[in-house]
Protein backbone atom coordinates (compact mmCIF):
# COMPACT_ATOMS: atom_id res chain seq x y z
CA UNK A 1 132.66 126.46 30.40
CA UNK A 2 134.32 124.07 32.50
CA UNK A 3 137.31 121.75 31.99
CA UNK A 4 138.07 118.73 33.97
CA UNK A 5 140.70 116.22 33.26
CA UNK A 6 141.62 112.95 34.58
CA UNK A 7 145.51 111.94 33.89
CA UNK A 8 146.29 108.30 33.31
CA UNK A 9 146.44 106.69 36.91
CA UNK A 10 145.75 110.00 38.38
CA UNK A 11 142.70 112.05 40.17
CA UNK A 12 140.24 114.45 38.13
CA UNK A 13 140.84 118.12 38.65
CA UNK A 14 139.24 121.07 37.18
CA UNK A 15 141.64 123.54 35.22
CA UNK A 16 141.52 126.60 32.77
CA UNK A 17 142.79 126.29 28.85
CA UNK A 18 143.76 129.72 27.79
CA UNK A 19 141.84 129.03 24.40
CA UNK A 20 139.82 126.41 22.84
CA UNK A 21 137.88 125.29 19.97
CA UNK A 22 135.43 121.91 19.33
CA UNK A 23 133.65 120.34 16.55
CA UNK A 24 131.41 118.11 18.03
CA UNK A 25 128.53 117.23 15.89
CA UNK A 26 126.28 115.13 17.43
CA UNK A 27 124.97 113.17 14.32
CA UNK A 28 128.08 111.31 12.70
CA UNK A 29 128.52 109.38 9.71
CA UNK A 30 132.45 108.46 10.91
CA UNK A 31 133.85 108.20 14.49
CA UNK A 32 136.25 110.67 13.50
CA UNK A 33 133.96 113.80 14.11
CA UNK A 34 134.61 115.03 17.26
CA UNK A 35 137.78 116.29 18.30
CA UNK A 36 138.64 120.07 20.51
CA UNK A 37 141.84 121.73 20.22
CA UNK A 38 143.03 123.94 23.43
CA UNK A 39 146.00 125.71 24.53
CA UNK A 40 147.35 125.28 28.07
CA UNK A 41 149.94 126.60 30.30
CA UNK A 42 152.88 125.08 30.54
CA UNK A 43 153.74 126.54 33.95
CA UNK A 44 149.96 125.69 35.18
CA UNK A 45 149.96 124.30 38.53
CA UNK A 46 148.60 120.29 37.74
CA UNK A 47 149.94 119.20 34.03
CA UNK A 48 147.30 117.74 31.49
CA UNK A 49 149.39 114.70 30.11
CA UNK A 50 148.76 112.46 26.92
CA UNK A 51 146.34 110.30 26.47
CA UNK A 52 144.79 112.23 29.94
CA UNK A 53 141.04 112.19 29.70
CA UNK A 54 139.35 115.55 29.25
CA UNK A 55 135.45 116.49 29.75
CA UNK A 56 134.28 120.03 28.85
CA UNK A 57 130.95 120.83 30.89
CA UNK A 58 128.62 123.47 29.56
CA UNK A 59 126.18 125.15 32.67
CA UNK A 60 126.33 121.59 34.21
CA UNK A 61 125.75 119.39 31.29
CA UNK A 62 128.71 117.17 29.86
CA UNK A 63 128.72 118.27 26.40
CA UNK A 64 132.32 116.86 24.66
CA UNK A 65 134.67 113.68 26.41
CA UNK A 66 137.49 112.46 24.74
CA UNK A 67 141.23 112.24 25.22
CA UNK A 68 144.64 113.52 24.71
CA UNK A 69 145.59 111.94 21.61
CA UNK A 70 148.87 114.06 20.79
CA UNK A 71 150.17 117.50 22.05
CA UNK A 72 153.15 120.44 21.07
CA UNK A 73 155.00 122.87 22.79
CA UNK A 74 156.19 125.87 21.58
CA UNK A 75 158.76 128.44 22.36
CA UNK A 76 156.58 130.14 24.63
CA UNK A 77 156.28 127.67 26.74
CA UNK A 78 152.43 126.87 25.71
CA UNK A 79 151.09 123.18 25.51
CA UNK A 80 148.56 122.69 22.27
CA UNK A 81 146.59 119.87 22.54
CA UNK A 82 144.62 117.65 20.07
CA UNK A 83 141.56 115.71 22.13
CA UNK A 84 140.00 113.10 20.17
CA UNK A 85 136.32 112.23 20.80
CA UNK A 86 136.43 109.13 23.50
CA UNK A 87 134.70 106.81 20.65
CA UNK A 88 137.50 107.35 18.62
CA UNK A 89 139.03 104.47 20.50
CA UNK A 90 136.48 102.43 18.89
CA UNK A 91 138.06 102.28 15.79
CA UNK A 92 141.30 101.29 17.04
CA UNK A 93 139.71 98.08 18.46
CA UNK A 94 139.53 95.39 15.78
CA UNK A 95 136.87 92.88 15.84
CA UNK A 96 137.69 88.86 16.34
CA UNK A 97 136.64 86.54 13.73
CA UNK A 98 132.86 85.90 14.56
CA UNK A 99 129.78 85.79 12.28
CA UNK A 100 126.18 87.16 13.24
CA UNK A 101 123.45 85.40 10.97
CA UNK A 102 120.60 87.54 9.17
CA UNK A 103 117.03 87.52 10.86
CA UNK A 104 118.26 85.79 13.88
CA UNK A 105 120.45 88.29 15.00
CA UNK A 106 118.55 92.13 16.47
CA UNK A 107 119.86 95.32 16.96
CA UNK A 108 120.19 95.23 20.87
CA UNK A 109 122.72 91.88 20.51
CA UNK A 110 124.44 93.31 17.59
CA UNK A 111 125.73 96.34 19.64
CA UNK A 112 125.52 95.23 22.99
CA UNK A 113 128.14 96.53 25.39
CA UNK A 114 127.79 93.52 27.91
CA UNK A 115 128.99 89.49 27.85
CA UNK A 116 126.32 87.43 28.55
CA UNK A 117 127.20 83.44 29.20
CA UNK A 118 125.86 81.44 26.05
CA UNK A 119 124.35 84.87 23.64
CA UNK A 120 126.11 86.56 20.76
CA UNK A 121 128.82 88.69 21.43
CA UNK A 122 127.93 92.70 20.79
CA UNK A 123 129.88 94.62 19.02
CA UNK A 124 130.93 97.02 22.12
CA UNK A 125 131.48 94.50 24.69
CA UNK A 126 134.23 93.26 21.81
CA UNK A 127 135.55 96.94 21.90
CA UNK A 128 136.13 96.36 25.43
CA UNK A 129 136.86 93.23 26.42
CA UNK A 130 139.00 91.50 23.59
CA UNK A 131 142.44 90.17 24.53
CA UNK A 132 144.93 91.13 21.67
CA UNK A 133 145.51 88.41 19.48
CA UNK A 134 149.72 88.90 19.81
CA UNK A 135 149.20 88.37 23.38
CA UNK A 136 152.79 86.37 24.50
CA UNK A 137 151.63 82.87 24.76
CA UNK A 138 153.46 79.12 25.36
CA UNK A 139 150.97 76.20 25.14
CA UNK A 140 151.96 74.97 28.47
CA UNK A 141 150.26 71.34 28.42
CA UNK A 142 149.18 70.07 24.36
CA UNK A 143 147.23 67.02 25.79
CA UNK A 144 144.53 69.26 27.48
CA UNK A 145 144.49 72.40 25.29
CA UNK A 146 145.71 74.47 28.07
CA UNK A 147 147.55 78.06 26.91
CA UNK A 148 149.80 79.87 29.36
CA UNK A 149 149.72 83.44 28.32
CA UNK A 150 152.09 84.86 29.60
CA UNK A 151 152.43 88.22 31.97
CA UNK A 152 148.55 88.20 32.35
CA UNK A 153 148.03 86.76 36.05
CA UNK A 154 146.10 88.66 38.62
CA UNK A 155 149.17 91.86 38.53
CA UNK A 156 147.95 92.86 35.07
CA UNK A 157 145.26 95.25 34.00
CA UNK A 158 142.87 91.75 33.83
CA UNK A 159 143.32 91.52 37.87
CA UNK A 160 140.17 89.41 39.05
CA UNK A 161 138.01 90.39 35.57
CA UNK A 162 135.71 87.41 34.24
CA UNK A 163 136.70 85.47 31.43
CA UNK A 164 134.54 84.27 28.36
CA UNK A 165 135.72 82.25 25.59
CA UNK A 166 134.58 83.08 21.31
CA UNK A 167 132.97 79.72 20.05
CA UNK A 168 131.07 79.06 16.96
CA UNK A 169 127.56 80.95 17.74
CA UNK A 170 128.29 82.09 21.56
CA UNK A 171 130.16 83.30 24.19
CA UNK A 172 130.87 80.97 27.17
CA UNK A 173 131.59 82.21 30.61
CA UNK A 174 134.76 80.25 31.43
CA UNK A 175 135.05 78.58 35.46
CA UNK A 176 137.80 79.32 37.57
CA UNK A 177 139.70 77.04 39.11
CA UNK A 178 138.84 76.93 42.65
CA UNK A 179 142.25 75.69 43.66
CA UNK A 180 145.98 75.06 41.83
CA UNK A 181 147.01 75.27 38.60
CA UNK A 182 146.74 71.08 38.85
CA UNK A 183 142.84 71.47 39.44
CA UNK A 184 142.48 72.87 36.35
CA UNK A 185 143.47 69.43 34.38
CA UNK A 186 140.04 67.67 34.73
CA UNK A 187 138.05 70.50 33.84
CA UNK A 188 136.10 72.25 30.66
CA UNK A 189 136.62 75.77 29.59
CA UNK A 190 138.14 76.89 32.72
CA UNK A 191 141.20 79.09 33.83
CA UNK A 192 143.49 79.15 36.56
CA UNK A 193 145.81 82.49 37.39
CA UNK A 194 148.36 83.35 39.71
CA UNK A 195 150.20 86.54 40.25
CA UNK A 196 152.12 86.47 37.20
CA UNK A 197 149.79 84.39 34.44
CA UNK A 198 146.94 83.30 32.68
CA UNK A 199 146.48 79.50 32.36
CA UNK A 200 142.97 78.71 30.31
CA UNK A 201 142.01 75.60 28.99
CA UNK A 202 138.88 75.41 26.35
CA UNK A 203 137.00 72.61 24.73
CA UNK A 204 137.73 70.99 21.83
CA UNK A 205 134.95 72.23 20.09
CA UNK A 206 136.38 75.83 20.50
CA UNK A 207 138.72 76.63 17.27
CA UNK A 208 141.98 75.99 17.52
CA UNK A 209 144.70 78.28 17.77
CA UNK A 210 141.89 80.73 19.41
CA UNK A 211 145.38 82.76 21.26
CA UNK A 212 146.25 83.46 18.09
CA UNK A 213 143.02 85.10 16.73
CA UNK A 214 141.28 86.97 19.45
CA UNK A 215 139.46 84.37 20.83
CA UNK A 216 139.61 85.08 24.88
CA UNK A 217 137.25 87.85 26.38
CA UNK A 218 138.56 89.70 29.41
CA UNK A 219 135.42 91.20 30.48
CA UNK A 220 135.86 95.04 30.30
CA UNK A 221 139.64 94.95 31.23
CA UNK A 222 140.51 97.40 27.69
CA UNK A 223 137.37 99.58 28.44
CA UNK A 224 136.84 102.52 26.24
CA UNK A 225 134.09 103.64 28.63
CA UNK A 226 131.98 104.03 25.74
CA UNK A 227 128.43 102.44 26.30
CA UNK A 228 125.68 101.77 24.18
CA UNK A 229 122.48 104.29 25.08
CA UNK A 230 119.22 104.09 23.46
CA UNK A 231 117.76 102.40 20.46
CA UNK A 232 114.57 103.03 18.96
CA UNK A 233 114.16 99.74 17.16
CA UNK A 234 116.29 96.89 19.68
CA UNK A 235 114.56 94.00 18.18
CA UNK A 236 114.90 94.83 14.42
CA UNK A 237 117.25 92.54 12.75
CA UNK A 238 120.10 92.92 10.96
CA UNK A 239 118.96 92.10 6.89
CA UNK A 240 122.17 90.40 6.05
CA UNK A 241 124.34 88.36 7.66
CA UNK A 242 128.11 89.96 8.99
CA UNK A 243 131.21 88.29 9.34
CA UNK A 244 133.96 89.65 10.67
CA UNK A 245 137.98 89.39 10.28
CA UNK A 246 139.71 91.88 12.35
CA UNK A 247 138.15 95.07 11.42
CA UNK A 248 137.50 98.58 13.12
CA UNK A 249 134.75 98.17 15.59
CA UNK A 250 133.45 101.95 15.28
CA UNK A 251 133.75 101.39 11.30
CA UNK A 252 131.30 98.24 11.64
CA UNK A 253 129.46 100.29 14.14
CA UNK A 254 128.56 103.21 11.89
CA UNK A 255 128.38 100.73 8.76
CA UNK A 256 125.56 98.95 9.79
CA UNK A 257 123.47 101.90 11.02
CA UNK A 258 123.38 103.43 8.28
CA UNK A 259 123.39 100.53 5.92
CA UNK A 260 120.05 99.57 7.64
CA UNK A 261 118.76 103.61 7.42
CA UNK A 262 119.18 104.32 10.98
CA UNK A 263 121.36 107.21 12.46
CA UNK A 264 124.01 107.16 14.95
CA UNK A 265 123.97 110.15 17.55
CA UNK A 266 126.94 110.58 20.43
CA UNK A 267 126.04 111.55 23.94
CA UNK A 268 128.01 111.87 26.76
CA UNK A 269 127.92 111.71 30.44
CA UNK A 270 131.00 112.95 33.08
CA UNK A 271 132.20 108.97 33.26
CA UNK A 272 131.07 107.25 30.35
CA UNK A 273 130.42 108.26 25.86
CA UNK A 274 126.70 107.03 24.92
CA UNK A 275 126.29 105.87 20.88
CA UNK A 276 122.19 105.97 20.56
CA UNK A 277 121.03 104.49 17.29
CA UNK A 278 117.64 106.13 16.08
CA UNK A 279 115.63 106.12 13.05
CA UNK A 280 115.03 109.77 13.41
CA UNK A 281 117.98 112.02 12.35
CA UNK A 282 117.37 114.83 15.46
CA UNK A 283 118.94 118.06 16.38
CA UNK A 284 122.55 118.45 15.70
């Protein structure tokens, strides 16, 4: 078997535990499953560091991806590491306040990993793309509902990323100003950004105090590289209606596929951890 990890900021590079062990059931009822234990050389020649990302490949085939969640070292100079299952992360995004209705809303929507201008929000593409709600803010201009957050311009991990903003029923792909911070005055659910901050302005029909709650989108910019994969029934709809208030996106994940009887299998790939939602339970 062969190990490859990529550290934070850093290249992938192949290396050699000196033991190992995974549970890795495929067919989960938690996102808390999957998790590999290994041993490593301290004095190896390229150090695996926390929160590093690790896939083990099995005669060519990805078979577990996750990350360093915590290590030890011990007198004899031997790293132990604990790897959590990349999906893990899921559960330590929360979900904004939004509400899917029964019937209307289907399976593909509900877990969708992508923002589309003017559709429901999925469930993964929250996972990824939600600013956090204690983001520093100053309201920089009352009149015209325009938020300064501050420390989020073009230098942070949001760089050039699209924006959406959380209304009532959709998202909504927000404009960017095309010139100065002053353009941004006569326009609707736009943003402006320099090096340093975020400026965005949002309708009034948007809830207020939306920096406070989760209510900005930063499309992909805290990606778990986890992805939805298949579904056997994408236009089934959900049979009751789901509102949400800052809970654990894997939780919600795994809640409603089995609350509507349908099983949740994890796949992965050598960049990116697949959730499939099937009605048949499969191989383990």
């Amino acid at each position: 078997m062969d190990f490859y990890c990529t550290n934070p900021g850093g290249q992938r590079f192949k290396f050699q535990p000196s033991d190992c062990s995974i549970t890795f059931p495929r067919l989960v009822d938690k996102l808390e499953s999957r998790e590999m234990d290994m041993e490593i050389s301290r004095n190896a020649s390229r150090s695996v560091r926390q929160f590093a990302e690790i896939v083990a490949v099995d005669m060519g085939i990805p078979i577990f991806r996750g990350y360093v969640e915590s290590y030890e070292i011990d007198s004899k100079k031997t790293k132990s590491l604990t790897i959590k299952g990349m999906e893990y992360l899921l559960n330590l995004r929360y979900c904004p306040g939004y509400f899917w209705p029964a019937g209307s809303t289907q399976f593909a929507a509900m877990f969708s990993d992508t923002l589309t201008d003017l559709t429901q929000p999925g469930l993964l593409a929250l996972a990824n793309s939600t600013m956090p709600p204690d983001a520093a803010y100053e309201i920089y201009n009352a009149t015209e509902n325009i938020i300064k957050l501050l420390g989020w311009g073009t230098s942070s991990r949001l760089q050039n990323c699209s924006l959406y903003g959380i209304d009532y029923r959709y998202v909504r792909k927000l404009d960017e100003s095309p010139g100065s911070l002053t353009d941004l005055i006569p326009l609707d659910n736009a943003f402006y950004r320099d090096t340093s901050d975020l400026y965005v302005k949002l309708k009034n029909h948007y809830h207020r105090g939306w920096y406070d709650v989760g209510g900005l989108l930063a499309e992909n910019a805290f990606d778990t590289s986890v992805r939805l994969g298949t579904i056997s029934q994408p236009t089934k709809s959900i049979t009751g209606s789901l509102e949400t208030d800052f809970d654990p996106i894997g939780d919600l994940i795994v809640d409603l596929a089995l609350g509507h009887g349908f099983y949740v299998h994890i796949r992965d790939s050598m960049n990116n951890t697949y959730i499939d939602i099937n009605e048949t339970e499969g191989v383990d």
